[in-house]
N, C-alpha and C. Protein backbone atom coordinates (compact mmCIF):
# COMPACT_ATOMS: atom_id res chain seq x y z
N UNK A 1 17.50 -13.85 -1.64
CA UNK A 1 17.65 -14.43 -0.31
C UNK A 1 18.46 -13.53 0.62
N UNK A 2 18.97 -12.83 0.13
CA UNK A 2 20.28 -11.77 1.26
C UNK A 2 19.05 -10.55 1.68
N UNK A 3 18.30 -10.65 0.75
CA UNK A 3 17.88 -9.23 1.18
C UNK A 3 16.42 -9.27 2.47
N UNK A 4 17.06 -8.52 3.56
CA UNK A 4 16.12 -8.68 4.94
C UNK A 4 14.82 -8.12 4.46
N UNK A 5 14.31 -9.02 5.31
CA UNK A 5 12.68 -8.72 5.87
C UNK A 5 12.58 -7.41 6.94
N UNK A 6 11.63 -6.72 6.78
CA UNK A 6 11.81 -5.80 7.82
C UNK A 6 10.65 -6.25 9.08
N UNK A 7 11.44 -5.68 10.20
CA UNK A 7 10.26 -6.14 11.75
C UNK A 7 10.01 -5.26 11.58
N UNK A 8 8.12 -5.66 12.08
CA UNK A 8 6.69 -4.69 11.99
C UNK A 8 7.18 -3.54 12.89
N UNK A 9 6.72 -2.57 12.97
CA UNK A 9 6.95 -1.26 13.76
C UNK A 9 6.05 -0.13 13.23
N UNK A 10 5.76 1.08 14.11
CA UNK A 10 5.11 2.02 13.55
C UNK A 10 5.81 2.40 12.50
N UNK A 11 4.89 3.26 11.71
CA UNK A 11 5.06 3.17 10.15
C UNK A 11 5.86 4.76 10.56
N UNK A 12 5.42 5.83 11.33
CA UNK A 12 5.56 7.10 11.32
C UNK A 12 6.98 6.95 12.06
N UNK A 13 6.74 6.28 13.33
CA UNK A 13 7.84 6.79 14.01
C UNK A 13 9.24 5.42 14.41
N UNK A 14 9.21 4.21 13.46
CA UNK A 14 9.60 3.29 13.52
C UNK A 14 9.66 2.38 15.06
N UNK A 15 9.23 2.96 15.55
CA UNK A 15 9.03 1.94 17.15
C UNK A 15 8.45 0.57 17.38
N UNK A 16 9.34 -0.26 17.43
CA UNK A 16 8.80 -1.16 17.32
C UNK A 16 7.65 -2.15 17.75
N UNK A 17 6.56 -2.37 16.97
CA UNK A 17 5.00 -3.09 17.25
C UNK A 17 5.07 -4.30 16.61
N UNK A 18 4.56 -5.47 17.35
CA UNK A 18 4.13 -6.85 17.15
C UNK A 18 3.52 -6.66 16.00
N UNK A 19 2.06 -5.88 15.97
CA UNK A 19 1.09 -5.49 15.21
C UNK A 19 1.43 -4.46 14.15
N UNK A 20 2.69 -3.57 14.23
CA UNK A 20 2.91 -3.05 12.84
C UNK A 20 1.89 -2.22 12.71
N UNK A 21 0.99 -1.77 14.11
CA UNK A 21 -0.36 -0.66 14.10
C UNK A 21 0.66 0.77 14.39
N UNK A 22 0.21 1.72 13.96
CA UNK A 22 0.25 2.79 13.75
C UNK A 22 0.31 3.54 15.44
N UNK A 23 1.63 3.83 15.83
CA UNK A 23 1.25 4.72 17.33
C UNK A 23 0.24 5.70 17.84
N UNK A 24 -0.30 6.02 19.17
CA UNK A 24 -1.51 6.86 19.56
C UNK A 24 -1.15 8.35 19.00
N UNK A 25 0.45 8.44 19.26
CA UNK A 25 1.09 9.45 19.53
C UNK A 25 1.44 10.06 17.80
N UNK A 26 1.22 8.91 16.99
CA UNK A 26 1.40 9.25 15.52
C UNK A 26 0.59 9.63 14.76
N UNK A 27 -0.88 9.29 15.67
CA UNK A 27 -1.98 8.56 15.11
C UNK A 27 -2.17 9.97 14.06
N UNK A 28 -2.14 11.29 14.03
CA UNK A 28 -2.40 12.59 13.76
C UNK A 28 -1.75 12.84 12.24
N UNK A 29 -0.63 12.14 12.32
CA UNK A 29 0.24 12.06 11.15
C UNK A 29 -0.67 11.26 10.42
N UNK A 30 -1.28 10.11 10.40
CA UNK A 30 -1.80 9.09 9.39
C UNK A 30 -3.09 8.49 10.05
N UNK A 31 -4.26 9.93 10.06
CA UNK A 31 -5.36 9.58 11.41
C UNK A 31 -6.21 8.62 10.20
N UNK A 32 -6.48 7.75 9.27
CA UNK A 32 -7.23 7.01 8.48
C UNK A 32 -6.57 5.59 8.28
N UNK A 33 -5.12 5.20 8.93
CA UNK A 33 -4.91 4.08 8.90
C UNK A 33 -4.76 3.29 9.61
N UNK A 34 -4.84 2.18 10.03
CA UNK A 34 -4.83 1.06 11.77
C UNK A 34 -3.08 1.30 11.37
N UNK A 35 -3.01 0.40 10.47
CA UNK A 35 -1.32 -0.11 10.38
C UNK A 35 -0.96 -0.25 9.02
N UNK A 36 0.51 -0.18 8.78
CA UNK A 36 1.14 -0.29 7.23
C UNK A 36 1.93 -1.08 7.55
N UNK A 37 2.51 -2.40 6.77
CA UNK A 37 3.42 -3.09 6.59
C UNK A 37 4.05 -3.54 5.54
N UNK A 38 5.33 -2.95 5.67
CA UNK A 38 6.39 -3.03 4.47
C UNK A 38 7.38 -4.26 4.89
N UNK A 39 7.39 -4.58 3.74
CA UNK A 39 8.71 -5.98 3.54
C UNK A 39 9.91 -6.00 3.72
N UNK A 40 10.34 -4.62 3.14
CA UNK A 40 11.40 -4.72 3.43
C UNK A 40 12.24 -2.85 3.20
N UNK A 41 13.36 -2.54 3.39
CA UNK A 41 13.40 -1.09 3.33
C UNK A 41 14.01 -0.80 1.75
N UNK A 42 13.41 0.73 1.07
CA UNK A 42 13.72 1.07 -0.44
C UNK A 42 15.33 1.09 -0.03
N UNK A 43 16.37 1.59 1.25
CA UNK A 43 17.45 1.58 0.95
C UNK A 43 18.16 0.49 0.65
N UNK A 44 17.87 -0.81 0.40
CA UNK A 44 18.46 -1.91 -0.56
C UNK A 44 18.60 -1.47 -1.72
N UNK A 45 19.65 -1.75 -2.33
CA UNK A 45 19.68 -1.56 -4.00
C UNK A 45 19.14 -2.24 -4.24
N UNK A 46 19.01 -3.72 -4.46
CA UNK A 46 18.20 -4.47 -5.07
C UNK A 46 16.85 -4.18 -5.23
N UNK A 47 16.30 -3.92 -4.53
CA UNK A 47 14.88 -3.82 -4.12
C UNK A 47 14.70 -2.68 -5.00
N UNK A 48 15.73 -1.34 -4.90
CA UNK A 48 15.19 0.17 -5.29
C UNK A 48 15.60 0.17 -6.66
N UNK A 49 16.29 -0.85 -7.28
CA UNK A 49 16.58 -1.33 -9.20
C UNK A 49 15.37 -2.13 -9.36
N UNK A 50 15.32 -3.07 -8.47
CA UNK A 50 13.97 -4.16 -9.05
C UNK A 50 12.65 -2.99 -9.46
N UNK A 51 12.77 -1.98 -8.60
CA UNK A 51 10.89 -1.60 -8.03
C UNK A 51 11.48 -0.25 -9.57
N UNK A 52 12.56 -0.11 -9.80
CA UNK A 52 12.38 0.90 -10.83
C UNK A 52 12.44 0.50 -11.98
N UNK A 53 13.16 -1.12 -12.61
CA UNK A 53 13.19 -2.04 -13.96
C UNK A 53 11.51 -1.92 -13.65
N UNK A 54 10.78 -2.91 -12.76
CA UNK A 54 9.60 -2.86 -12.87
C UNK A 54 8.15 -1.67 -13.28
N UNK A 55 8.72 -0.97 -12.65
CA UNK A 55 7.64 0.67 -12.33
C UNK A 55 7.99 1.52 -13.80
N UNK A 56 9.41 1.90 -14.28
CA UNK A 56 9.55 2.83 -15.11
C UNK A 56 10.38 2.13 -16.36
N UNK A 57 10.50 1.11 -16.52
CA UNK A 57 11.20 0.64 -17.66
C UNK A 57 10.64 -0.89 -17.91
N UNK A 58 8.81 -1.39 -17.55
CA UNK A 58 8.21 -1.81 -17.88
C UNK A 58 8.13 -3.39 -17.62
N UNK A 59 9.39 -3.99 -16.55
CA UNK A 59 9.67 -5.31 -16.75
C UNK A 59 8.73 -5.99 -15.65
N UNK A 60 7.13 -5.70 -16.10
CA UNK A 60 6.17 -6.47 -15.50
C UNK A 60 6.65 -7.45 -14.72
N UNK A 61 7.39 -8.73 -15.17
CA UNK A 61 7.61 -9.81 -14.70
C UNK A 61 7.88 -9.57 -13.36
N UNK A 62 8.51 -8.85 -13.02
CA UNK A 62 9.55 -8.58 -11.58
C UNK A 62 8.15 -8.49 -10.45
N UNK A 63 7.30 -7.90 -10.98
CA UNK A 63 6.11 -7.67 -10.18
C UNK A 63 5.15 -9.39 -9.12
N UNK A 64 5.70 -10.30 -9.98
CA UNK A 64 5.55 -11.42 -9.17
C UNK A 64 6.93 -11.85 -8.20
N UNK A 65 8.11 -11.27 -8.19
CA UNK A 65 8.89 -11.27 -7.58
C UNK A 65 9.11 -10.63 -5.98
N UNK A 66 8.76 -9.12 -6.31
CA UNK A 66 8.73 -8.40 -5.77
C UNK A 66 7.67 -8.42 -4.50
N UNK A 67 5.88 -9.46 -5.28
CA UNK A 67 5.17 -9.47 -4.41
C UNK A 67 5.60 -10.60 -3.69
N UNK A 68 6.50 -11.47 -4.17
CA UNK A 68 6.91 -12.40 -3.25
C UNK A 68 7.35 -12.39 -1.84
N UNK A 69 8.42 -10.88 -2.38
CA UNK A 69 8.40 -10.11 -0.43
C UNK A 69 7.78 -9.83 0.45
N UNK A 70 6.34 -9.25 0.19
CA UNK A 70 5.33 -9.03 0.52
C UNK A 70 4.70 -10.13 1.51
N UNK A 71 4.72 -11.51 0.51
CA UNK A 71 4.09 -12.91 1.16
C UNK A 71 4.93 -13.37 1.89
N UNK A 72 6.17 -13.16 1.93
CA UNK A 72 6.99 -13.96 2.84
C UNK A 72 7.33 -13.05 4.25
N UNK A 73 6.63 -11.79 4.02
CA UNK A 73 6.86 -11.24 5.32
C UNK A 73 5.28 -11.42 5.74
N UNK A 74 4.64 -11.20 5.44
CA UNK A 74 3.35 -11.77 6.00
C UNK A 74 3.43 -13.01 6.80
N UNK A 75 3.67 -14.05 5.75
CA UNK A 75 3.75 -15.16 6.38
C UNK A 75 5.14 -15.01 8.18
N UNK A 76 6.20 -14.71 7.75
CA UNK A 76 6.91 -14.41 8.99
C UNK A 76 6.63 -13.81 10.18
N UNK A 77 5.65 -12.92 9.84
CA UNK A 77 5.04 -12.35 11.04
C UNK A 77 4.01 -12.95 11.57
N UNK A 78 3.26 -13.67 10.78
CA UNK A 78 1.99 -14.55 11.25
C UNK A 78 2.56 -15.73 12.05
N UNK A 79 4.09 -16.28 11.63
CA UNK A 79 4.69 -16.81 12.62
C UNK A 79 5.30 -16.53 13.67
N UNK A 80 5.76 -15.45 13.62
CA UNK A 80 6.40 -15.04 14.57
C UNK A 80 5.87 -14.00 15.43
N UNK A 81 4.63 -13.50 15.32
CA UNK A 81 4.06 -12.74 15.98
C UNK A 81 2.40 -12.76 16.11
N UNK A 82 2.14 -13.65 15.65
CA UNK A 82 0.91 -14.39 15.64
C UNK A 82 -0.03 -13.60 15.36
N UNK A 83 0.34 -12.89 13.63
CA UNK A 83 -0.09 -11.68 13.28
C UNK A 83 -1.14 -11.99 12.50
N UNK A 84 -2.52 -12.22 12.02
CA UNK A 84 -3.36 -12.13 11.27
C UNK A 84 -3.92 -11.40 10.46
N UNK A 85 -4.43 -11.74 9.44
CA UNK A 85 -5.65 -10.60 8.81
C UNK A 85 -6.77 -11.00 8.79
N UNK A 86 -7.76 -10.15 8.94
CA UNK A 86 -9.29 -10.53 9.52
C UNK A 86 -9.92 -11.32 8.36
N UNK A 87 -10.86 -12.18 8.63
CA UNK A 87 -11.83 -12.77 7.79
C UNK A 87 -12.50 -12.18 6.50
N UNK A 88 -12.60 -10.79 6.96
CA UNK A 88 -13.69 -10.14 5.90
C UNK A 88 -12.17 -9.04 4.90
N UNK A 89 -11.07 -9.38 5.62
CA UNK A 89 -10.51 -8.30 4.33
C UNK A 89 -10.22 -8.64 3.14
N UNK A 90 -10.03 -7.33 2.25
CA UNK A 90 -10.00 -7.64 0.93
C UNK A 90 -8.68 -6.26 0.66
N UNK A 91 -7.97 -6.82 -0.51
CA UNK A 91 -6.92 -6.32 -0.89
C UNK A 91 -7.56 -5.28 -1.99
N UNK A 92 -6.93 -3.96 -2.33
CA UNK A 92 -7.45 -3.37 -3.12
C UNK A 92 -5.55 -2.46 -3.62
N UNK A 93 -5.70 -2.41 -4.91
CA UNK A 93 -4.58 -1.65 -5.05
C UNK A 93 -4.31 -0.10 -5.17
N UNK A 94 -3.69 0.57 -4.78
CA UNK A 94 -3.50 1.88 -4.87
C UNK A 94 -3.66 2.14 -6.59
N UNK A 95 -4.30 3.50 -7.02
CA UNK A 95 -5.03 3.65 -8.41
C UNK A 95 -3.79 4.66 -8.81
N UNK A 96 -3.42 4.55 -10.15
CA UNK A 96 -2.95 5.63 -10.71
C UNK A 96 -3.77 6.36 -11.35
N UNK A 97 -3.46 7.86 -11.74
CA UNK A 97 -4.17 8.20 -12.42
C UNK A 97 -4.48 7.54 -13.90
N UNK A 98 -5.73 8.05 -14.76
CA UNK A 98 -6.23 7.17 -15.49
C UNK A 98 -5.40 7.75 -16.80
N UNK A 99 -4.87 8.71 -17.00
CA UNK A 99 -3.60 9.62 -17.90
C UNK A 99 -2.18 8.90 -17.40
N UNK A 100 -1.74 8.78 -16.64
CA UNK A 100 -0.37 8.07 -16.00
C UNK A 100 -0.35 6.55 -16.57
N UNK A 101 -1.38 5.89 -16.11
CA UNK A 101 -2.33 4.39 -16.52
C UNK A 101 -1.77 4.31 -17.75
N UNK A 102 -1.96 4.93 -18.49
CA UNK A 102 -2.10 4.60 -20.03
C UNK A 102 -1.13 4.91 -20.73
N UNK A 103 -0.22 6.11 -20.00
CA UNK A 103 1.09 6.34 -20.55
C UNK A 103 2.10 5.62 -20.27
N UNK A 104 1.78 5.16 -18.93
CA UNK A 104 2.97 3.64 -18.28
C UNK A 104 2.21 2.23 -19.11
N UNK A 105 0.91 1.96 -19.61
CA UNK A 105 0.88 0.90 -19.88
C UNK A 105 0.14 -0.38 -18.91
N UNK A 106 0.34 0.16 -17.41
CA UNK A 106 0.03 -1.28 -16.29
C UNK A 106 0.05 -0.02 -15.20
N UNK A 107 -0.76 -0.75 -13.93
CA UNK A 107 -0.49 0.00 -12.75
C UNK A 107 0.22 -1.32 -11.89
N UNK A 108 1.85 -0.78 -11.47
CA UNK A 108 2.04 -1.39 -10.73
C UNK A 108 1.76 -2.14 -9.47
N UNK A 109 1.13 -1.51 -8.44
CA UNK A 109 0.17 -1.80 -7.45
C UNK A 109 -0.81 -3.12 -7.85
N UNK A 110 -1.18 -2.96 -9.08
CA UNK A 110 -2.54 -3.83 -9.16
C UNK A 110 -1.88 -5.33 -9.50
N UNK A 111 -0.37 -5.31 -9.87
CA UNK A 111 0.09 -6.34 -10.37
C UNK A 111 0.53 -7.26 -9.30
N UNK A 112 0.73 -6.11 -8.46
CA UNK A 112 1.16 -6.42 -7.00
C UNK A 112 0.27 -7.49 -5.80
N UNK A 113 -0.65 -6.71 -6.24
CA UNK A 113 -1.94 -6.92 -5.64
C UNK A 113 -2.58 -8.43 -6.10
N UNK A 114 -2.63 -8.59 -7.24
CA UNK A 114 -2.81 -9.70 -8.05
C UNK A 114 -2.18 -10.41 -7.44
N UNK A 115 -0.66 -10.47 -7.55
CA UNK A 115 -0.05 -11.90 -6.86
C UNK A 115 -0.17 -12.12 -5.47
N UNK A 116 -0.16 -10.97 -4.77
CA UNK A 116 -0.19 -11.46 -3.51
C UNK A 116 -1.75 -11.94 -3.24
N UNK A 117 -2.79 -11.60 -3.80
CA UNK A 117 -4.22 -12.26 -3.72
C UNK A 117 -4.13 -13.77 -3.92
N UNK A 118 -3.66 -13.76 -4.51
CA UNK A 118 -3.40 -15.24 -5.75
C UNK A 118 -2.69 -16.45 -4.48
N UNK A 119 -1.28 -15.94 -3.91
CA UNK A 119 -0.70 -16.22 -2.83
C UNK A 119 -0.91 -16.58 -1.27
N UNK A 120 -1.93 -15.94 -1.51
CA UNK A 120 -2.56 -15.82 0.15
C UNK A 120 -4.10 -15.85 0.32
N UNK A 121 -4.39 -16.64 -0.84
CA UNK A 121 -6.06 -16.76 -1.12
C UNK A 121 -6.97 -15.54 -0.26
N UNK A 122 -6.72 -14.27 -0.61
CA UNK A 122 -7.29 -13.25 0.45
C UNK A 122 -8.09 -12.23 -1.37
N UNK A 123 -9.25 -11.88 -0.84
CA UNK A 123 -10.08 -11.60 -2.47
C UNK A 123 -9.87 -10.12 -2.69
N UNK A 124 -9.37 -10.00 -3.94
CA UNK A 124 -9.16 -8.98 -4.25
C UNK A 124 -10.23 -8.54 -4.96
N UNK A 125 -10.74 -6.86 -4.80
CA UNK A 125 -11.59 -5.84 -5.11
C UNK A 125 -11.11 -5.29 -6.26
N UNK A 126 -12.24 -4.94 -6.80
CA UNK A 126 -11.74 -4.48 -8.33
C UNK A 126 -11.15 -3.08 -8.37
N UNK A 127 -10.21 -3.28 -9.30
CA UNK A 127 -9.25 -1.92 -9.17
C UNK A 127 -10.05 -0.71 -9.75
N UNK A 128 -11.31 -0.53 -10.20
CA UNK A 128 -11.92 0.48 -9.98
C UNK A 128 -12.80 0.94 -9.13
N UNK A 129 -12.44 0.34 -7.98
CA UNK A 129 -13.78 0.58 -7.20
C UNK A 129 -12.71 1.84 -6.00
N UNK A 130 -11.34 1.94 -6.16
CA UNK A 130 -10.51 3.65 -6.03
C UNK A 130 -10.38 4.14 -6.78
N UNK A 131 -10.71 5.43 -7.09
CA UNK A 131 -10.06 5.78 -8.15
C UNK A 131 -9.13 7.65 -7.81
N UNK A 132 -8.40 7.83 -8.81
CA UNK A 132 -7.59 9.46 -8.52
C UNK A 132 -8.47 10.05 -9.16
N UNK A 133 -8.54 11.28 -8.53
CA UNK A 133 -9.51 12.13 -8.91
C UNK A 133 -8.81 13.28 -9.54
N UNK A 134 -7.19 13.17 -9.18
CA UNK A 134 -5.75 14.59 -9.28
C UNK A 134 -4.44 13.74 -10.00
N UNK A 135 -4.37 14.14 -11.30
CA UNK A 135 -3.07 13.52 -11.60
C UNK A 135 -1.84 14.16 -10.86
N UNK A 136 -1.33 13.65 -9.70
CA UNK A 136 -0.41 14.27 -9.12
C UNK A 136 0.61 14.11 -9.38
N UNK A 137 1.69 14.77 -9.17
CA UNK A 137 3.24 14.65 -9.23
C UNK A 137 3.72 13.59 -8.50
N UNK A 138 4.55 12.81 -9.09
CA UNK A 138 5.28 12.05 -7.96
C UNK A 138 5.39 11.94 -6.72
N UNK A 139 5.86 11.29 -5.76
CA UNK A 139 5.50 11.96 -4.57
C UNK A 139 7.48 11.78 -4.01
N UNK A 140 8.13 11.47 -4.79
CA UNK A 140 9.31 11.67 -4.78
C UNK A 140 10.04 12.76 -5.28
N UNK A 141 8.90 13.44 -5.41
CA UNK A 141 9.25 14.99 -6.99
C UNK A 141 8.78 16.39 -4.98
N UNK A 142 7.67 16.07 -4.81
CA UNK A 142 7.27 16.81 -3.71
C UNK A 142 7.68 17.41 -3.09
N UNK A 143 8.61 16.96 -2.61
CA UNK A 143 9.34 17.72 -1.18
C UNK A 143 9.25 16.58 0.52
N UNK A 144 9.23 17.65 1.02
CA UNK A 144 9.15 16.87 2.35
C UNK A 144 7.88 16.46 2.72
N UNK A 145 7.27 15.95 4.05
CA UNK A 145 6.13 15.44 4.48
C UNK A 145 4.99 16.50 4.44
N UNK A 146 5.10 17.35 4.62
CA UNK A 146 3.97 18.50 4.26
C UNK A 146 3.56 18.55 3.29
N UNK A 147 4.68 19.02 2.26
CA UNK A 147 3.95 19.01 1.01
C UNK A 147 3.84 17.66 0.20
N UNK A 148 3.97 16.44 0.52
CA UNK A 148 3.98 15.29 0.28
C UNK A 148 2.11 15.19 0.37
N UNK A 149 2.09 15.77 1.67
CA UNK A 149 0.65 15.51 2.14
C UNK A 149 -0.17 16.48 0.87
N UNK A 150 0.02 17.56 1.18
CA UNK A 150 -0.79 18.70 0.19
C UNK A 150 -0.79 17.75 -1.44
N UNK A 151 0.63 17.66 -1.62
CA UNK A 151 0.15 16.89 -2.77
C UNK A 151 -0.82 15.89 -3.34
N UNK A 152 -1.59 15.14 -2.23
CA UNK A 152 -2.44 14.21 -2.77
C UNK A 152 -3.40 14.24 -1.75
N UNK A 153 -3.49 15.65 -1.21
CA UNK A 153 -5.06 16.03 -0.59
C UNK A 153 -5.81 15.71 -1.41
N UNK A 154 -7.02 14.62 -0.91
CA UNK A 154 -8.61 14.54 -1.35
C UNK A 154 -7.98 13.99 -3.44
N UNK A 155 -6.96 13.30 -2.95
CA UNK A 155 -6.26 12.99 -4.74
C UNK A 155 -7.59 11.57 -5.03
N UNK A 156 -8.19 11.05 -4.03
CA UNK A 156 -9.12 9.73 -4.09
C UNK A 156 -10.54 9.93 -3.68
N UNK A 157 -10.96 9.07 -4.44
CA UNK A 157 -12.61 8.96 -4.32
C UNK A 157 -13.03 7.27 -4.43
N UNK A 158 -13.55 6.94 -4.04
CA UNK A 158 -14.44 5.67 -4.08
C UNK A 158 -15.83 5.53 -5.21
N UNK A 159 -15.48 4.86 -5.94
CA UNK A 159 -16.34 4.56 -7.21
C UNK A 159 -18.27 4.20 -6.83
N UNK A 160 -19.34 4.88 -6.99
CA UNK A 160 -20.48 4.67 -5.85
C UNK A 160 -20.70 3.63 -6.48
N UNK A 161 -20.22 2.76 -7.14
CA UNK A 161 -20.86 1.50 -8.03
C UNK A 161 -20.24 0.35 -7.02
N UNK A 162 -19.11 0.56 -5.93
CA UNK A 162 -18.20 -0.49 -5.63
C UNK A 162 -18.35 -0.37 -4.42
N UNK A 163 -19.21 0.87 -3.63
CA UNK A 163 -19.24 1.15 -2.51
C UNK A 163 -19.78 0.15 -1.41
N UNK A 164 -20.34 -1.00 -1.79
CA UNK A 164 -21.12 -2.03 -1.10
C UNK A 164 -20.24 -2.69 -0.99
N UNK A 165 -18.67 -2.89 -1.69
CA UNK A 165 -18.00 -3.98 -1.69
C UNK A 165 -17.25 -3.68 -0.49
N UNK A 166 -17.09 -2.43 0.22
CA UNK A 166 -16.54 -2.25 1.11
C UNK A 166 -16.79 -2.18 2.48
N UNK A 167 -18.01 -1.58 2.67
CA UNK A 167 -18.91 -1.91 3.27
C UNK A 167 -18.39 -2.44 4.95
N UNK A 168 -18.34 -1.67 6.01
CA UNK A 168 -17.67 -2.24 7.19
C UNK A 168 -16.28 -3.56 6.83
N UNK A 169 -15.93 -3.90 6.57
CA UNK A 169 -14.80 -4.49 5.65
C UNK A 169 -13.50 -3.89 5.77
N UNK A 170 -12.50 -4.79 6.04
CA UNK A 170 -10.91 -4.63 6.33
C UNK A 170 -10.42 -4.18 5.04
N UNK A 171 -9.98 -3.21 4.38
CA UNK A 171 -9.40 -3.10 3.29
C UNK A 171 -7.85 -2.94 3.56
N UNK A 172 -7.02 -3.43 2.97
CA UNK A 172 -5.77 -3.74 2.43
C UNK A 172 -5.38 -3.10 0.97
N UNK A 173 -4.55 -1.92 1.60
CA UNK A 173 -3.76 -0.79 0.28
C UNK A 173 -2.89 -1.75 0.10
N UNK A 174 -2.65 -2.06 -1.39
CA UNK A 174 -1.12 -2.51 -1.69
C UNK A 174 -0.59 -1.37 -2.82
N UNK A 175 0.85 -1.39 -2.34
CA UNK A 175 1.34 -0.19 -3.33
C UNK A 175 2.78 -0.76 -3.19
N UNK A 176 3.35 -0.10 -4.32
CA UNK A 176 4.99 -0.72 -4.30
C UNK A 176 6.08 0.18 -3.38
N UNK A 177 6.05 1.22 -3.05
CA UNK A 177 6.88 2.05 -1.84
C UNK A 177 5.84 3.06 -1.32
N UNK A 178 6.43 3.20 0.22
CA UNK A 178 5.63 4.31 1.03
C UNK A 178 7.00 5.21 1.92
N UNK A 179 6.58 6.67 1.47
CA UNK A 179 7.90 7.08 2.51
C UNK A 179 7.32 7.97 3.34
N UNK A 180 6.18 8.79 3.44
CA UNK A 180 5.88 9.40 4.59
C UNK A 180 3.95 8.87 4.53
N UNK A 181 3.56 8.13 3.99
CA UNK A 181 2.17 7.58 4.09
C UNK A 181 1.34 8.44 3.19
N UNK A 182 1.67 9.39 3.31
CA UNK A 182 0.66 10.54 2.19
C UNK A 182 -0.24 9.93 1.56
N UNK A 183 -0.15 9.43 0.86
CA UNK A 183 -0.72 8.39 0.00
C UNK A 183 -1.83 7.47 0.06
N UNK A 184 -1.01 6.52 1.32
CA UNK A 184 -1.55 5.66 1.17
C UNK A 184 -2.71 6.25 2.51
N UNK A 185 -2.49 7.22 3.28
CA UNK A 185 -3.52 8.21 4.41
C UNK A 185 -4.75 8.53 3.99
N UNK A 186 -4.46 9.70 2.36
CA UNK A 186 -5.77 9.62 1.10
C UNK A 186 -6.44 8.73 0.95
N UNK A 187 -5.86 7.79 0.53
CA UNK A 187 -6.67 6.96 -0.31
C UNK A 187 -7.85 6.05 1.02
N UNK A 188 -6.79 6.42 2.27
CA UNK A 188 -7.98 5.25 3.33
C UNK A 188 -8.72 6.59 3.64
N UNK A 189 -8.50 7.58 3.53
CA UNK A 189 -9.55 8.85 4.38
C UNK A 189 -10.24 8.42 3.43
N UNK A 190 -10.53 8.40 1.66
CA UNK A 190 -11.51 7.92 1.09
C UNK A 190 -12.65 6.52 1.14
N UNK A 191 -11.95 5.85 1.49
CA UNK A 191 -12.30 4.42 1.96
C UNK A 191 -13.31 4.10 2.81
N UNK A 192 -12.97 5.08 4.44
CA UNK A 192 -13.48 5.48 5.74
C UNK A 192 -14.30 5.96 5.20
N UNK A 193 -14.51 6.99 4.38
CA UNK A 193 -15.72 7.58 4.22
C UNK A 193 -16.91 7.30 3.66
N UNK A 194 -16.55 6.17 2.72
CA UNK A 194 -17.19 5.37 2.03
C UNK A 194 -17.74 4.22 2.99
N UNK A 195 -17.29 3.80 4.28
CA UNK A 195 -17.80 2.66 4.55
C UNK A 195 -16.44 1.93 5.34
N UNK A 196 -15.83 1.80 5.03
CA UNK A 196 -14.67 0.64 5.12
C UNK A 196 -14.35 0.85 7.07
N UNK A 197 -14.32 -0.30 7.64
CA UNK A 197 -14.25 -0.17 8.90
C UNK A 197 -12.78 0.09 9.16
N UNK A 198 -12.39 -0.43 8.55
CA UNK A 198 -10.55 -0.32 8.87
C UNK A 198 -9.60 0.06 7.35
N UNK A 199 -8.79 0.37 7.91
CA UNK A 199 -7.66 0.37 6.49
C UNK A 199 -6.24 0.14 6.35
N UNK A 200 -5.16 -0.73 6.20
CA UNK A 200 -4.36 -1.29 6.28
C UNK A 200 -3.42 -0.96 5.16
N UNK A 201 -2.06 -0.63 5.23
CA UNK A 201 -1.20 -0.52 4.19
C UNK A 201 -0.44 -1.60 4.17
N UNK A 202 0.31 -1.87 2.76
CA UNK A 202 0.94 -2.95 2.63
C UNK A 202 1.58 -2.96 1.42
N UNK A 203 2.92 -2.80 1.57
CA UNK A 203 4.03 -1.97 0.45
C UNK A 203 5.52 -3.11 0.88
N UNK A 204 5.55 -3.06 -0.67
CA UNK A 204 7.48 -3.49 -1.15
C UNK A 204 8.35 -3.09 -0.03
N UNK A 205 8.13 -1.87 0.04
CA UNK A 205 9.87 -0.43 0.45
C UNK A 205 9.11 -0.05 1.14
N UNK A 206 9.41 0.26 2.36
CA UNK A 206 9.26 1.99 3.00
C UNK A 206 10.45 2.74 2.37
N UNK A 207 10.53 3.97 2.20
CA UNK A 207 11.20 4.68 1.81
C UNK A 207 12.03 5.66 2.62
């Protein structure tokens, strides 16, 4: 309960937006996403112990906790800013690699993703229909925003078996932290290309 909700704002340059859409002036930094919205900021301790018991020392459970932030800032903004999500979107979770996958056990994202689907009756897409194509390094291991980016150039592809599911369609990234978009930019340049009319982030932490 202590720990704040964060107000929507551009994701790049924190300025504050009703809509939590992505500035004209940013647009270059993260040209494949409308908007990202995070719950709340990684500099909480709480939040940056929860998201690492959960992520690297396996305590699944936290993952319905954590998406709880998620739903309650949704919901706050839909009140307070009379913020919606479109009819046709669908939540899809950010993919780990399929080597990472199996050495962690779970992909956090998808657990994520799960509850908040579950929460907000909004249908979630099957977690193979993204997939990594680059087992990349961390993106906390990287460096700064450049090579953040280089790091997970063209790291995503869209599965051609799932490609109908997207299809002009709002897709919704969920991932557990975002600190310069890298990431979550990939995975919608893949998306876009595949079909997807829009692409939306939606994360724990900004970082």
């Amino acid at each position: 309960a202590a720990i704040p909700l964060a107000e929507p704002a551009c994701f790049i340059c924190n300025a504050r937006r009703a809509s939590g859409s992505i500035c004209a002036d940013c647009r270059k930094q993260a040209p494949h996403l409308t908007r990202v919205w995070w719950a709340t900021s990684y500099d909480t301790a709480d939040i940056r112990n929860a998201l690492t018991y959960c992520k690297y020392r396996g305590n699944r459970l936290l993952s319905e906790t954590l998406a709880s932030f998620i739903v309650a800032s949704l919901k706050k903004r839909a009140q307070a800013h009379n913020v919606r999500i479109p009819a046709n979107a669908a939540l899809l979770p950010v993919p780990l690699h399929h080597k990472k996958e199996r050495l962690r056990g779970f992909n956090q994202s998808e657990l994520l993703a799960t509850h908040v689907a579950k929460a907000l009756s909004i249908p979630l897409l099957a977690s193979t229909a993204l997939q990594r194509s680059k087992n990349t390094a961390p993106q906390a291991k990287a460096g700064g925003r450049e090579k953040r980016k280089e790091n997970v150039d063209h790291a995503f592809f869209v599965n051609p078996e799932h490609e109908h599911q997207i299809q002009n369609r709002t897709v919704i990234l969920v991932d557990d932290i975002a600190t310069t978009g890298s990431t979550l930019n990939d995975a919608a340049r893949a998306l876009k290309e595949a079909g997807a009319k829009h692409v939306w982030g939606l994360v724990v932490a900004k970082g």
